[in-house]
N, C-alpha and C. Protein backbone atom coordinates (compact mmCIF):
# COMPACT_ATOMS: atom_id res chain seq x y z
N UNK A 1 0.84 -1.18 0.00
CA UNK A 1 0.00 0.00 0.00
C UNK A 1 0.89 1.25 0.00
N UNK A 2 0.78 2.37 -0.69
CA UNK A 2 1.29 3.48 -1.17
C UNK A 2 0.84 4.00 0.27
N UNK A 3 1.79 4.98 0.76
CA UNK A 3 1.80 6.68 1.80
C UNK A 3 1.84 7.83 0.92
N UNK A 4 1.13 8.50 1.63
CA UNK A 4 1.67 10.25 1.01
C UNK A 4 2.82 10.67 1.50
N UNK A 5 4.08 10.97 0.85
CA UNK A 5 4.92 11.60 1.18
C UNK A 5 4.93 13.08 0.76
N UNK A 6 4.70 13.93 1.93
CA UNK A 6 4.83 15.42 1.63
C UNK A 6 6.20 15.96 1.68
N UNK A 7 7.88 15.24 2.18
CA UNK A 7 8.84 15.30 1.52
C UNK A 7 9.23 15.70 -0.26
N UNK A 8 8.20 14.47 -0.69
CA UNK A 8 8.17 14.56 -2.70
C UNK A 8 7.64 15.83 -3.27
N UNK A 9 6.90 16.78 -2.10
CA UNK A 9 5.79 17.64 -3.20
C UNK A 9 6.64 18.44 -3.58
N UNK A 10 6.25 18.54 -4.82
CA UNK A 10 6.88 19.57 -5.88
C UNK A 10 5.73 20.51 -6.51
N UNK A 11 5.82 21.56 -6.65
CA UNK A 11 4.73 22.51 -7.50
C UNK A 11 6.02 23.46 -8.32
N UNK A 12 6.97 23.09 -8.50
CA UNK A 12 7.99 23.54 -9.19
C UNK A 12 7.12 24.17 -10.89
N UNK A 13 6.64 23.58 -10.99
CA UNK A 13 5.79 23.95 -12.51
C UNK A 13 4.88 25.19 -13.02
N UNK A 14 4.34 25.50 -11.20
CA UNK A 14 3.29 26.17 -11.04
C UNK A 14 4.36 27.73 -10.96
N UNK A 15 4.12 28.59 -11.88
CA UNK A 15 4.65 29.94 -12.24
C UNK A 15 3.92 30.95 -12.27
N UNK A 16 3.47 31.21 -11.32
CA UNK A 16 2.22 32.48 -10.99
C UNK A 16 2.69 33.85 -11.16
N UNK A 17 4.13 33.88 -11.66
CA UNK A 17 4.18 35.46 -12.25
C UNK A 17 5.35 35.28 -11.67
N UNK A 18 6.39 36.97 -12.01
CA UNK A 18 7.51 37.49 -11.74
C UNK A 18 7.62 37.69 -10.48
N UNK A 19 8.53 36.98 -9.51
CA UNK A 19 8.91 37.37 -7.93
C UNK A 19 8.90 38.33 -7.73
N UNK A 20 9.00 39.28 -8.42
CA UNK A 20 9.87 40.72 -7.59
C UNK A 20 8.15 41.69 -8.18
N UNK A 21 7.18 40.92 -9.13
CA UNK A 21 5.78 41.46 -8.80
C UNK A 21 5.18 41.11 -7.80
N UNK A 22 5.18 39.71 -7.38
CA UNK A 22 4.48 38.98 -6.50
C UNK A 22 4.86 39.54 -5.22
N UNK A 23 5.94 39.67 -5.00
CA UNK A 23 6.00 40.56 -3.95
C UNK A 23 5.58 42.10 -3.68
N UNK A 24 6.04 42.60 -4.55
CA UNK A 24 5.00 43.78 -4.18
C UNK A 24 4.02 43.58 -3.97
N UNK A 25 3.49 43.00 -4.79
CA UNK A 25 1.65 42.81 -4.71
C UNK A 25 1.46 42.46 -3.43
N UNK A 26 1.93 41.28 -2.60
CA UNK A 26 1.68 41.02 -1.53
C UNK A 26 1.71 42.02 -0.34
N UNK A 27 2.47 43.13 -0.60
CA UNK A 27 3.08 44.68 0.04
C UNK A 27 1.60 45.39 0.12
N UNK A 28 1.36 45.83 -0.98
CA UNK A 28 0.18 46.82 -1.89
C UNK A 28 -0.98 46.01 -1.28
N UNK A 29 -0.98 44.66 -1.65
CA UNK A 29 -2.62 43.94 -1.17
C UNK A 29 -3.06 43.71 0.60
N UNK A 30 -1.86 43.91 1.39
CA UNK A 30 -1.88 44.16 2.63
C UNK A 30 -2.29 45.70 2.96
N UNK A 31 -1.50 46.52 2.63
CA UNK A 31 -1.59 47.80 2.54
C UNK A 31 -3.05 48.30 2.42
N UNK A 32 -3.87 48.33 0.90
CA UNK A 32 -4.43 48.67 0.35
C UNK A 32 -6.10 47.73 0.56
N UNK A 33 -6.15 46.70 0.37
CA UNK A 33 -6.77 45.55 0.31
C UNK A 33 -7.09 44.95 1.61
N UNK A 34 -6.28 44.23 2.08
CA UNK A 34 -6.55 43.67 3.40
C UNK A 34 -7.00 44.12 4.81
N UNK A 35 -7.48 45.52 4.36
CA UNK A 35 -7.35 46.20 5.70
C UNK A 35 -8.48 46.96 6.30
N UNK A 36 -9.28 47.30 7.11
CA UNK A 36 -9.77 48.02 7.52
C UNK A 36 -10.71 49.00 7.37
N UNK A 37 -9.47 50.20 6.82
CA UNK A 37 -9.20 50.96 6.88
C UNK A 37 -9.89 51.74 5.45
N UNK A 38 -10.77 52.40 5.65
CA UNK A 38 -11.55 52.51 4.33
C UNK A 38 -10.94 53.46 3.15
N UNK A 39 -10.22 52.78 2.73
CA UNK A 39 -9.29 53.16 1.20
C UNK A 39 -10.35 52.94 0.18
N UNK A 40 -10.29 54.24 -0.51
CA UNK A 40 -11.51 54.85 -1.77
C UNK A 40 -11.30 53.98 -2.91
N UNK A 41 -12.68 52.96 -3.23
CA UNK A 41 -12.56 52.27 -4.18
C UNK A 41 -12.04 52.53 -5.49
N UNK A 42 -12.30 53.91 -5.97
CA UNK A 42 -11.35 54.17 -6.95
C UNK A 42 -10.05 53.43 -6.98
N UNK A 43 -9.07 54.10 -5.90
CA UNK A 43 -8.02 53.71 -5.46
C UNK A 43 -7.73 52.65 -5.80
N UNK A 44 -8.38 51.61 -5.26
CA UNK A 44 -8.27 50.57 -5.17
C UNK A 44 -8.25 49.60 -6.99
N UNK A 45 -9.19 49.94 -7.46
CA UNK A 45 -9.43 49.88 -9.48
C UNK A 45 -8.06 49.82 -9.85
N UNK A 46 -8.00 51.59 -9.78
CA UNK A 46 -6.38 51.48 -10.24
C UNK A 46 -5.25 51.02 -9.87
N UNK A 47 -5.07 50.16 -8.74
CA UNK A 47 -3.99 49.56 -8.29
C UNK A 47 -4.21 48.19 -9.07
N UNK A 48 -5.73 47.71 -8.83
CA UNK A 48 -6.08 46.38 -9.26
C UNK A 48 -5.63 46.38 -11.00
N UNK A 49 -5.59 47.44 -11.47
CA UNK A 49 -5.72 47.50 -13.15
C UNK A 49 -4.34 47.76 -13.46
N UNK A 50 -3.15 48.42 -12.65
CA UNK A 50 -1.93 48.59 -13.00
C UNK A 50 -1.17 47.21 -12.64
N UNK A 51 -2.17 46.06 -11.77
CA UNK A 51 -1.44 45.00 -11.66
C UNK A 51 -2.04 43.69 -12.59
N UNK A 52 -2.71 44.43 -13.07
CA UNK A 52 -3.05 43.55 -14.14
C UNK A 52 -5.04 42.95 -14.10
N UNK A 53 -5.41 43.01 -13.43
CA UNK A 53 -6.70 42.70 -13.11
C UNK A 53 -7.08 43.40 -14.09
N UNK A 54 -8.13 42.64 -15.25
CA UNK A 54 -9.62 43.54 -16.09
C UNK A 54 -10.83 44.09 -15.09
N UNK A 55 -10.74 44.96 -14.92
CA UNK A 55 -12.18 45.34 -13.75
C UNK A 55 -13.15 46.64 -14.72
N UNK A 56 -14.02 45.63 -14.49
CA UNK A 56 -15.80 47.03 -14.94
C UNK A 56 -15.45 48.03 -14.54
N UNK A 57 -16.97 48.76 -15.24
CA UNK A 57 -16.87 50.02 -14.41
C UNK A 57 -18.11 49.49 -13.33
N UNK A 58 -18.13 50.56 -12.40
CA UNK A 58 -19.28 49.97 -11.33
C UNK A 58 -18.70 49.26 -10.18
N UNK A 59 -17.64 48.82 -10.31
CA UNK A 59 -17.22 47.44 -9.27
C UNK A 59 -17.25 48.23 -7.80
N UNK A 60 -17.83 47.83 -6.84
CA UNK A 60 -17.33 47.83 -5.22
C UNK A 60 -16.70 47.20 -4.76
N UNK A 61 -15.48 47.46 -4.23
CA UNK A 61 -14.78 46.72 -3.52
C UNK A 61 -14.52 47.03 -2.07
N UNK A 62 -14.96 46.05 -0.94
CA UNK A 62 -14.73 46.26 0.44
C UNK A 62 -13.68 46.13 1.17
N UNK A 63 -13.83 46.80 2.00
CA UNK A 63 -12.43 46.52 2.69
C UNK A 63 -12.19 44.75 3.38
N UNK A 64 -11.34 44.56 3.92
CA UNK A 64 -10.61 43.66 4.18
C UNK A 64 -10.69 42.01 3.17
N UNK A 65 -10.28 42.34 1.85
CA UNK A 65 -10.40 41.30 0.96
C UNK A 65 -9.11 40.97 0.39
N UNK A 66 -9.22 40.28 0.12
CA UNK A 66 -7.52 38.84 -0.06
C UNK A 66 -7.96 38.67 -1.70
N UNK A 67 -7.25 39.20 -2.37
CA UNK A 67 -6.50 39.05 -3.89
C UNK A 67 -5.75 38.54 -4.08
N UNK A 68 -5.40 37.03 -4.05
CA UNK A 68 -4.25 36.24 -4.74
C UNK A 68 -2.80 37.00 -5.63
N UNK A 69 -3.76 36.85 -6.84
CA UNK A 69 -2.76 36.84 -8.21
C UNK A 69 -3.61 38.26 -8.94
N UNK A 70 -4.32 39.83 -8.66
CA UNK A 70 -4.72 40.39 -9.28
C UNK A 70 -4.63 40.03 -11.12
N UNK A 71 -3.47 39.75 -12.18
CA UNK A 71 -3.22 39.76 -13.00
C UNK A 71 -4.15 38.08 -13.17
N UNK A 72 -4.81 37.36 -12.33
CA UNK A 72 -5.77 36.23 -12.60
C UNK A 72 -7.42 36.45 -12.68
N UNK A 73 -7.53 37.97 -12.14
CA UNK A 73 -8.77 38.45 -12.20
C UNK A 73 -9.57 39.53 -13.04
N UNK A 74 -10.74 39.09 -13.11
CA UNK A 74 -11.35 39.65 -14.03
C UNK A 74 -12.81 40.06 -13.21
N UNK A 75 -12.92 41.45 -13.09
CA UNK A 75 -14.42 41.85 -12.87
C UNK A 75 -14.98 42.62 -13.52
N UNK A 76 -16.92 41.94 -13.75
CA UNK A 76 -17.66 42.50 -14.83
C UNK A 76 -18.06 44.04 -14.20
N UNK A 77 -18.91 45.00 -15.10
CA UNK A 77 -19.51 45.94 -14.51
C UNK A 77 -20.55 45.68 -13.42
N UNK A 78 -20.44 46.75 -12.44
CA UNK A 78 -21.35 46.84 -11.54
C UNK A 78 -21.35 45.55 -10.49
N UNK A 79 -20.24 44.70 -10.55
CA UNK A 79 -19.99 44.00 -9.34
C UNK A 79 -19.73 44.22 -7.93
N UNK A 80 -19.91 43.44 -7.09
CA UNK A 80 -19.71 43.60 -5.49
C UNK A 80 -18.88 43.09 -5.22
N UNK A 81 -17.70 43.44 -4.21
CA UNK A 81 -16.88 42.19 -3.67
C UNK A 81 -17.21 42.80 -1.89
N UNK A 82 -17.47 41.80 -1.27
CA UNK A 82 -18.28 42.08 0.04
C UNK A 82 -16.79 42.33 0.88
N UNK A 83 -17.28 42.69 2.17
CA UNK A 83 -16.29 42.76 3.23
C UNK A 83 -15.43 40.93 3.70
N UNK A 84 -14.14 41.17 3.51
CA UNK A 84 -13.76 39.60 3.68
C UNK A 84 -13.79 38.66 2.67
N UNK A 85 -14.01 38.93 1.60
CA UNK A 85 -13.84 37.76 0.63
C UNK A 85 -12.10 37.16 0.11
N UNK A 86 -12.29 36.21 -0.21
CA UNK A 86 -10.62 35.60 -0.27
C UNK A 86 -10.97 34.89 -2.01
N UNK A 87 -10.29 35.71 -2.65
CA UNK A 87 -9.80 35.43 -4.11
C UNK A 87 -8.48 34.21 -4.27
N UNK A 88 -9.13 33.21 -4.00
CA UNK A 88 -7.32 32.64 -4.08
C UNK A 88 -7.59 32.08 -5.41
N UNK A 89 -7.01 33.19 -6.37
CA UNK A 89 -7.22 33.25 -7.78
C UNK A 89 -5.32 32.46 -8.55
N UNK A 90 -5.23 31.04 -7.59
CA UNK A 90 -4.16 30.60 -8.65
C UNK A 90 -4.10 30.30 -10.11
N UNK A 91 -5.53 30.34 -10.72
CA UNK A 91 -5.56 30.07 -11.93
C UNK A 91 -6.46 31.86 -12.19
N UNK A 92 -7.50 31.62 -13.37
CA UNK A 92 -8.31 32.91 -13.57
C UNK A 92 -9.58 32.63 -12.84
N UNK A 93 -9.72 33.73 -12.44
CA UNK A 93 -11.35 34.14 -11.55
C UNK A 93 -11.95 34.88 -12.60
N UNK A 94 -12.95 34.64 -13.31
CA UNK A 94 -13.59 35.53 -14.09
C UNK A 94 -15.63 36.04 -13.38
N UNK A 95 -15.59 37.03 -12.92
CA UNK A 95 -16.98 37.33 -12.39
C UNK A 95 -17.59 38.24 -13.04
N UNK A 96 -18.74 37.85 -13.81
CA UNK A 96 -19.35 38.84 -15.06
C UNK A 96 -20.01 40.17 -13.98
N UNK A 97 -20.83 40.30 -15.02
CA UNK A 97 -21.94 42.03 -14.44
C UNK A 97 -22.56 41.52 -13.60
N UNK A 98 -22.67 42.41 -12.92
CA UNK A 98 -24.03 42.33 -11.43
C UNK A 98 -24.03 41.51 -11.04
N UNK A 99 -23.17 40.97 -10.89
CA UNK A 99 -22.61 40.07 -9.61
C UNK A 99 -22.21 40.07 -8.37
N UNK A 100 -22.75 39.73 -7.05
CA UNK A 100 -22.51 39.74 -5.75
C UNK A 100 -21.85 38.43 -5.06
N UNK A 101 -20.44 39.07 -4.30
CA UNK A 101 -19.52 38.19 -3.82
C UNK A 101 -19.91 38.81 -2.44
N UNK A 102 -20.65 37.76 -1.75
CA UNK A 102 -20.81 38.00 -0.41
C UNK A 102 -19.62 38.21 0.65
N UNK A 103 -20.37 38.64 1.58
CA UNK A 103 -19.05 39.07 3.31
C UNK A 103 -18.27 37.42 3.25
N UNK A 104 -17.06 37.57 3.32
CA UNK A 104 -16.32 36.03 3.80
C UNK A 104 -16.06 35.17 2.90
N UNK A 105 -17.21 34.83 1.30
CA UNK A 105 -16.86 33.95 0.82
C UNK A 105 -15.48 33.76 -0.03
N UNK A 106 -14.98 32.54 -0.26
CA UNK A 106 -14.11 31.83 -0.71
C UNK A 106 -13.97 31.59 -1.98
N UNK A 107 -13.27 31.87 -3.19
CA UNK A 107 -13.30 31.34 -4.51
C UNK A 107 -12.02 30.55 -4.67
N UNK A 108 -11.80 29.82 -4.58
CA UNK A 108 -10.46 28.54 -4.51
C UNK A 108 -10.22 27.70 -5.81
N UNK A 109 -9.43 28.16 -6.67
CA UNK A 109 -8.63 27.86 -7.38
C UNK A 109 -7.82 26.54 -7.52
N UNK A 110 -7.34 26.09 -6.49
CA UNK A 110 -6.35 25.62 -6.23
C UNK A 110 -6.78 24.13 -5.22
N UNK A 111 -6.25 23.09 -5.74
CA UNK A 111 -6.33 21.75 -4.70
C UNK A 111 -5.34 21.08 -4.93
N UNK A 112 -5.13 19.81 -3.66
CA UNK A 112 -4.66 18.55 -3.99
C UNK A 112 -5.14 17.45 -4.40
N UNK A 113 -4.40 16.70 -4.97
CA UNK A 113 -4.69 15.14 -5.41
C UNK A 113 -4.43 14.47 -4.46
N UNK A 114 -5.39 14.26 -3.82
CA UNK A 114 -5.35 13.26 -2.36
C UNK A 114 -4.75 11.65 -3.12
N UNK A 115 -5.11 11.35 -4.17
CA UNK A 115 -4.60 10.31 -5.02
C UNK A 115 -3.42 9.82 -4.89
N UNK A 116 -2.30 10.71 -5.07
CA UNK A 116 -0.75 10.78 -5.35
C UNK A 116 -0.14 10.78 -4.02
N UNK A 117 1.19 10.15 -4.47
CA UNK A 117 2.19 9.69 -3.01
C UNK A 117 2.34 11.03 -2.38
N UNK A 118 2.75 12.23 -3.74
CA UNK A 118 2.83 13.77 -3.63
C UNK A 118 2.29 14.74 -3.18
N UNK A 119 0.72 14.75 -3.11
CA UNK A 119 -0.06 15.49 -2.94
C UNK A 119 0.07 16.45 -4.08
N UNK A 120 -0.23 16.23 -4.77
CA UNK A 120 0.21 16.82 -6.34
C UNK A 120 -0.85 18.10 -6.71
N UNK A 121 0.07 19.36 -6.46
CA UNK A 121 -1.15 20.14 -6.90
C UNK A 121 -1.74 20.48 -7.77
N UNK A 122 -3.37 20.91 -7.76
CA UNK A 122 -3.98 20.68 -8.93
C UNK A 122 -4.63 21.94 -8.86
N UNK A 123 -4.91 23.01 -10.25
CA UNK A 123 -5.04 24.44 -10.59
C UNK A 123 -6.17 24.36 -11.29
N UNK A 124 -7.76 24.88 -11.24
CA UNK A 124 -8.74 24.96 -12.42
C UNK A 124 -8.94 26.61 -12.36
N UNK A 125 -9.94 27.09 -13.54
CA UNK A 125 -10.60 28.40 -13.34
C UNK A 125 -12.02 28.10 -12.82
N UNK A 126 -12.34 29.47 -12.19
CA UNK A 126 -13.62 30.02 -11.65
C UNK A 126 -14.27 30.82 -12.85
N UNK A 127 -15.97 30.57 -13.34
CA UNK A 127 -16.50 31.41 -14.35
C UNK A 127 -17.68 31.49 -13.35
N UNK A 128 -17.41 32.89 -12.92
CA UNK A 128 -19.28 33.30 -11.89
C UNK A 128 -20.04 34.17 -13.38
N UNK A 129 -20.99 33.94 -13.65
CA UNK A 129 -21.40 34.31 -15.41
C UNK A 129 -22.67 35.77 -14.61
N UNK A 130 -22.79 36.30 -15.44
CA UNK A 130 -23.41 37.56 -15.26
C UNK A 130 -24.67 37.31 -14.05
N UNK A 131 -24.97 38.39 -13.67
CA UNK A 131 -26.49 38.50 -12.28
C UNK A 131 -26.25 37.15 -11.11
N UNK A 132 -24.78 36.45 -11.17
CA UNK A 132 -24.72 35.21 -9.99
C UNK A 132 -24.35 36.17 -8.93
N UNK A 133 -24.90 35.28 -7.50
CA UNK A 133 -24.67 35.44 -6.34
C UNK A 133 -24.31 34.61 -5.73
N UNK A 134 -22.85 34.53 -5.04
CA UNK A 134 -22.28 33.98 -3.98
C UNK A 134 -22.49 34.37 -2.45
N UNK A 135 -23.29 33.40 -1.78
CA UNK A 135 -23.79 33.94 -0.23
C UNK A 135 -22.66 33.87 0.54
N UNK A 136 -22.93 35.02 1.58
CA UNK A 136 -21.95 35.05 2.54
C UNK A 136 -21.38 33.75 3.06
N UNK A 137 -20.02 33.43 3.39
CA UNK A 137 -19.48 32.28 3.81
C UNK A 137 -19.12 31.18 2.92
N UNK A 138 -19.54 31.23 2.11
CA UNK A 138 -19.73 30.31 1.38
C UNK A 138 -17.95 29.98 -0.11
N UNK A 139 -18.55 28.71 -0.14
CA UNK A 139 -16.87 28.48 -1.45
C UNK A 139 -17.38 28.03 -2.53
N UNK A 140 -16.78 28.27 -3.49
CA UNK A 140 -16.53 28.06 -4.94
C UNK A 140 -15.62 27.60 -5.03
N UNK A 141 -15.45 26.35 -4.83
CA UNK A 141 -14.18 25.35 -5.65
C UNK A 141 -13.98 25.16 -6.98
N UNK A 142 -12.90 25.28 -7.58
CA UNK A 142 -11.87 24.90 -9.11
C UNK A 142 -12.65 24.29 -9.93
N UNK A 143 -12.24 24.76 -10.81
CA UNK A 143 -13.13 24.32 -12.13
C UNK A 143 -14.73 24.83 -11.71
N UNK A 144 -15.55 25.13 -11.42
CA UNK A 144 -16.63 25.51 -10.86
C UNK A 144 -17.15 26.61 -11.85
N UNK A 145 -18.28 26.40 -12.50
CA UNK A 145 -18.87 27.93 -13.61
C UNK A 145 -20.43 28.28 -12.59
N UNK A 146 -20.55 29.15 -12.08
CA UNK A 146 -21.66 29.53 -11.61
C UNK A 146 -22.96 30.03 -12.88
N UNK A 147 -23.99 29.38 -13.34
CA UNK A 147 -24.44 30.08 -14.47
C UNK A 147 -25.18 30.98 -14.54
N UNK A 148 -25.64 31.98 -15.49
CA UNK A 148 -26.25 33.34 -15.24
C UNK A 148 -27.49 33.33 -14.15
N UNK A 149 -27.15 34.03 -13.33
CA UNK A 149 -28.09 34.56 -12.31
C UNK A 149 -28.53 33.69 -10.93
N UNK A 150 -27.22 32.22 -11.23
CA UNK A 150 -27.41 31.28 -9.98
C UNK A 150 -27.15 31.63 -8.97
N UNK A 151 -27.65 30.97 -7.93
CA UNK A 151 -27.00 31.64 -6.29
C UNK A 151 -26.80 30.71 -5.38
N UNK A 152 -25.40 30.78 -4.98
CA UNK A 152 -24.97 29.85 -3.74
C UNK A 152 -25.47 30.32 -2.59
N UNK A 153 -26.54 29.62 -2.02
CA UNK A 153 -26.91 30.44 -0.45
C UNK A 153 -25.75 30.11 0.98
N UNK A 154 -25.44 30.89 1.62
CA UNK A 154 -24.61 31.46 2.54
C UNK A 154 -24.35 29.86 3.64
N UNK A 155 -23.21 30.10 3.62
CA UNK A 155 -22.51 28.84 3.94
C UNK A 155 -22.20 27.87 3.22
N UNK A 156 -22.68 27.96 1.79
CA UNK A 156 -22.76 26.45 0.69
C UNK A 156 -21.23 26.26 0.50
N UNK A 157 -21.47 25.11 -0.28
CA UNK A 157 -20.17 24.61 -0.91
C UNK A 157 -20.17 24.30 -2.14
N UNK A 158 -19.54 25.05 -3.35
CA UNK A 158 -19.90 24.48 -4.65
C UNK A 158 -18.46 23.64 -5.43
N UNK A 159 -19.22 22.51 -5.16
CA UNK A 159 -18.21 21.99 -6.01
C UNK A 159 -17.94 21.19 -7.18
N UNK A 160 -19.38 21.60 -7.73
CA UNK A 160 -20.07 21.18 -9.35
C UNK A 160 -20.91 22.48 -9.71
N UNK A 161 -20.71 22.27 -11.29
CA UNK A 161 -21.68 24.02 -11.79
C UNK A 161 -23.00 23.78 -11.32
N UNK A 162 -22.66 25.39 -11.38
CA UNK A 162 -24.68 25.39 -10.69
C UNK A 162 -25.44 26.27 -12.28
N UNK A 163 -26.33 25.52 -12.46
CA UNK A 163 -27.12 25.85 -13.11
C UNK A 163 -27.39 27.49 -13.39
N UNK A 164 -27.82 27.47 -14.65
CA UNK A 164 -28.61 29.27 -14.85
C UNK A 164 -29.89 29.72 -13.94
N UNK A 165 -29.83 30.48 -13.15
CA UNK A 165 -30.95 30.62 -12.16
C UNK A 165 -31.17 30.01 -11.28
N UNK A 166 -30.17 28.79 -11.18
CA UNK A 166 -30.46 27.50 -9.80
C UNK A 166 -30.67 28.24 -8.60
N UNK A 167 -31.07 27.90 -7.63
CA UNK A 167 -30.77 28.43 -6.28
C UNK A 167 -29.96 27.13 -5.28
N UNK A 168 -28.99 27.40 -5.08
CA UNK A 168 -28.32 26.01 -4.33
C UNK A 168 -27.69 26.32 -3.05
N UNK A 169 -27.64 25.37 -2.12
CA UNK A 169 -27.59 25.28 -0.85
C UNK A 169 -26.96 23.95 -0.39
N UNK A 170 -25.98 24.13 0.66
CA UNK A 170 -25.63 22.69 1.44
C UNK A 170 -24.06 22.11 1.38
N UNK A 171 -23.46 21.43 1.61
CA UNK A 171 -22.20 20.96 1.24
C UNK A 171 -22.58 19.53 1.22
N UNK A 172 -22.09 18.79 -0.10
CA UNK A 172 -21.76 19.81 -0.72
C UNK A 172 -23.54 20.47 -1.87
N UNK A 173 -23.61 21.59 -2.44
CA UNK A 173 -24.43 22.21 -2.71
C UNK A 173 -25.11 21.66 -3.72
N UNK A 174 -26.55 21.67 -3.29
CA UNK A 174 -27.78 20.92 -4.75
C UNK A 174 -29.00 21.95 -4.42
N UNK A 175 -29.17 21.55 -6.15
CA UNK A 175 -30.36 22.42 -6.07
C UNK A 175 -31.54 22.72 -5.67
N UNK A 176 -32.13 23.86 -4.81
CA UNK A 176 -33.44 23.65 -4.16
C UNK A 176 -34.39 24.08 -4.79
N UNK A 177 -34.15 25.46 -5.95
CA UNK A 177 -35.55 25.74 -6.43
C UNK A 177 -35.08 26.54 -7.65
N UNK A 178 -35.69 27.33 -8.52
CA UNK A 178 -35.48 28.31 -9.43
C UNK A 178 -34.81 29.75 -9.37
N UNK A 179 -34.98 30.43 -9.53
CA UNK A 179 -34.84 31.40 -9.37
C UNK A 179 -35.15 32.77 -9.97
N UNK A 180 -36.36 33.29 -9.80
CA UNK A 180 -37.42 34.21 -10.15
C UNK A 180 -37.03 35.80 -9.97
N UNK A 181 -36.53 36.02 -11.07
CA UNK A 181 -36.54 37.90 -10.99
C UNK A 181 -37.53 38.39 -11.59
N UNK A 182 -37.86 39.34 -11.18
CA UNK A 182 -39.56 40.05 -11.60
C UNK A 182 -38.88 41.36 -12.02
């Protein structure tokens, strides 16, 4: 019978950008991002857009939120990013128009292969597609497409697409009903 040896892990492959960006960014996203301290969303656009992030016009962004890899993100017009949300955007995060990223939730990029002796890491994208809502608390796991106007309710776990208009709930998350805009 095979062990995991976490000695073997290697992510040597995985190249998330230039060191001497990544570090700043990590500087700037503490600074600017992670904090408190209510720094003027403007502000905030143009830091996100000189580091590479596509961002709408319209976007809110709250204070104390965790940006990975900015140059992996993409936000549509008139999006929300709530107080506390964590972008761990190792691959691309793409979140269309009118879209709401609730207080706290999680978009996760990034796993292991519980499979391998290695723990071998494994990278998908996030597609949240126009009018989706992510409820407070709640995660969006890799590879994951949220479809137009679905909604993860607060605490869920998604770790299969959710339907256009689904309304889904639970860990991990299934569908409970439609979803009716008037």
């Amino acid at each position: 019978m095979s062990k995991v040896s976490l000695k073997n892990y290697d992510n040597s492959w995985f190249q998330p950008g230039n060191k001497t960006k990544i570090a700043l960014w990590i500087f700037v996203n503490a600074i600017f991002f992670r904090t408190l301290l209510p720094i003027p969303i403007p502000v905030k656009l143009i830091i996100l857009r000189v580091f590479g992030a596509k961002i709408g016009d319209g976007v809110i962004i709250k204070p104390n939120v965790n940006i990975k890899y900015p140059w992996n993100l993409v936000l549509g017009n008139n999006t929300w990013v709530g107080e506390g949300v964590w972008i761990d955007n190792l691959d691309i995060v793409k979140v269309g128009d009118n879209c709401c990223l609730s207080q706290g939730c999680y978009l996760l990029t990034g796993n292991h292969d519980f499979t391998t002796q290695n723990f071998d890491l494994m990278i998908d994208k996030i597609d949240i597609q126009n009018e989706a809502w992510v409820g407070a608390q709640s995660v969006v796991c890799p590879g994951v497409t949220l479809g137009r106007g679905a909604i993860l309710t607060v605490g869920s776990i998604a770790t299969k697409n959710l339907d256009q208009l689904g309304i889904y709930q639970g860990n991990p998350a299934i569908k409970i009903k439609e979803r009716v805009i008037s």
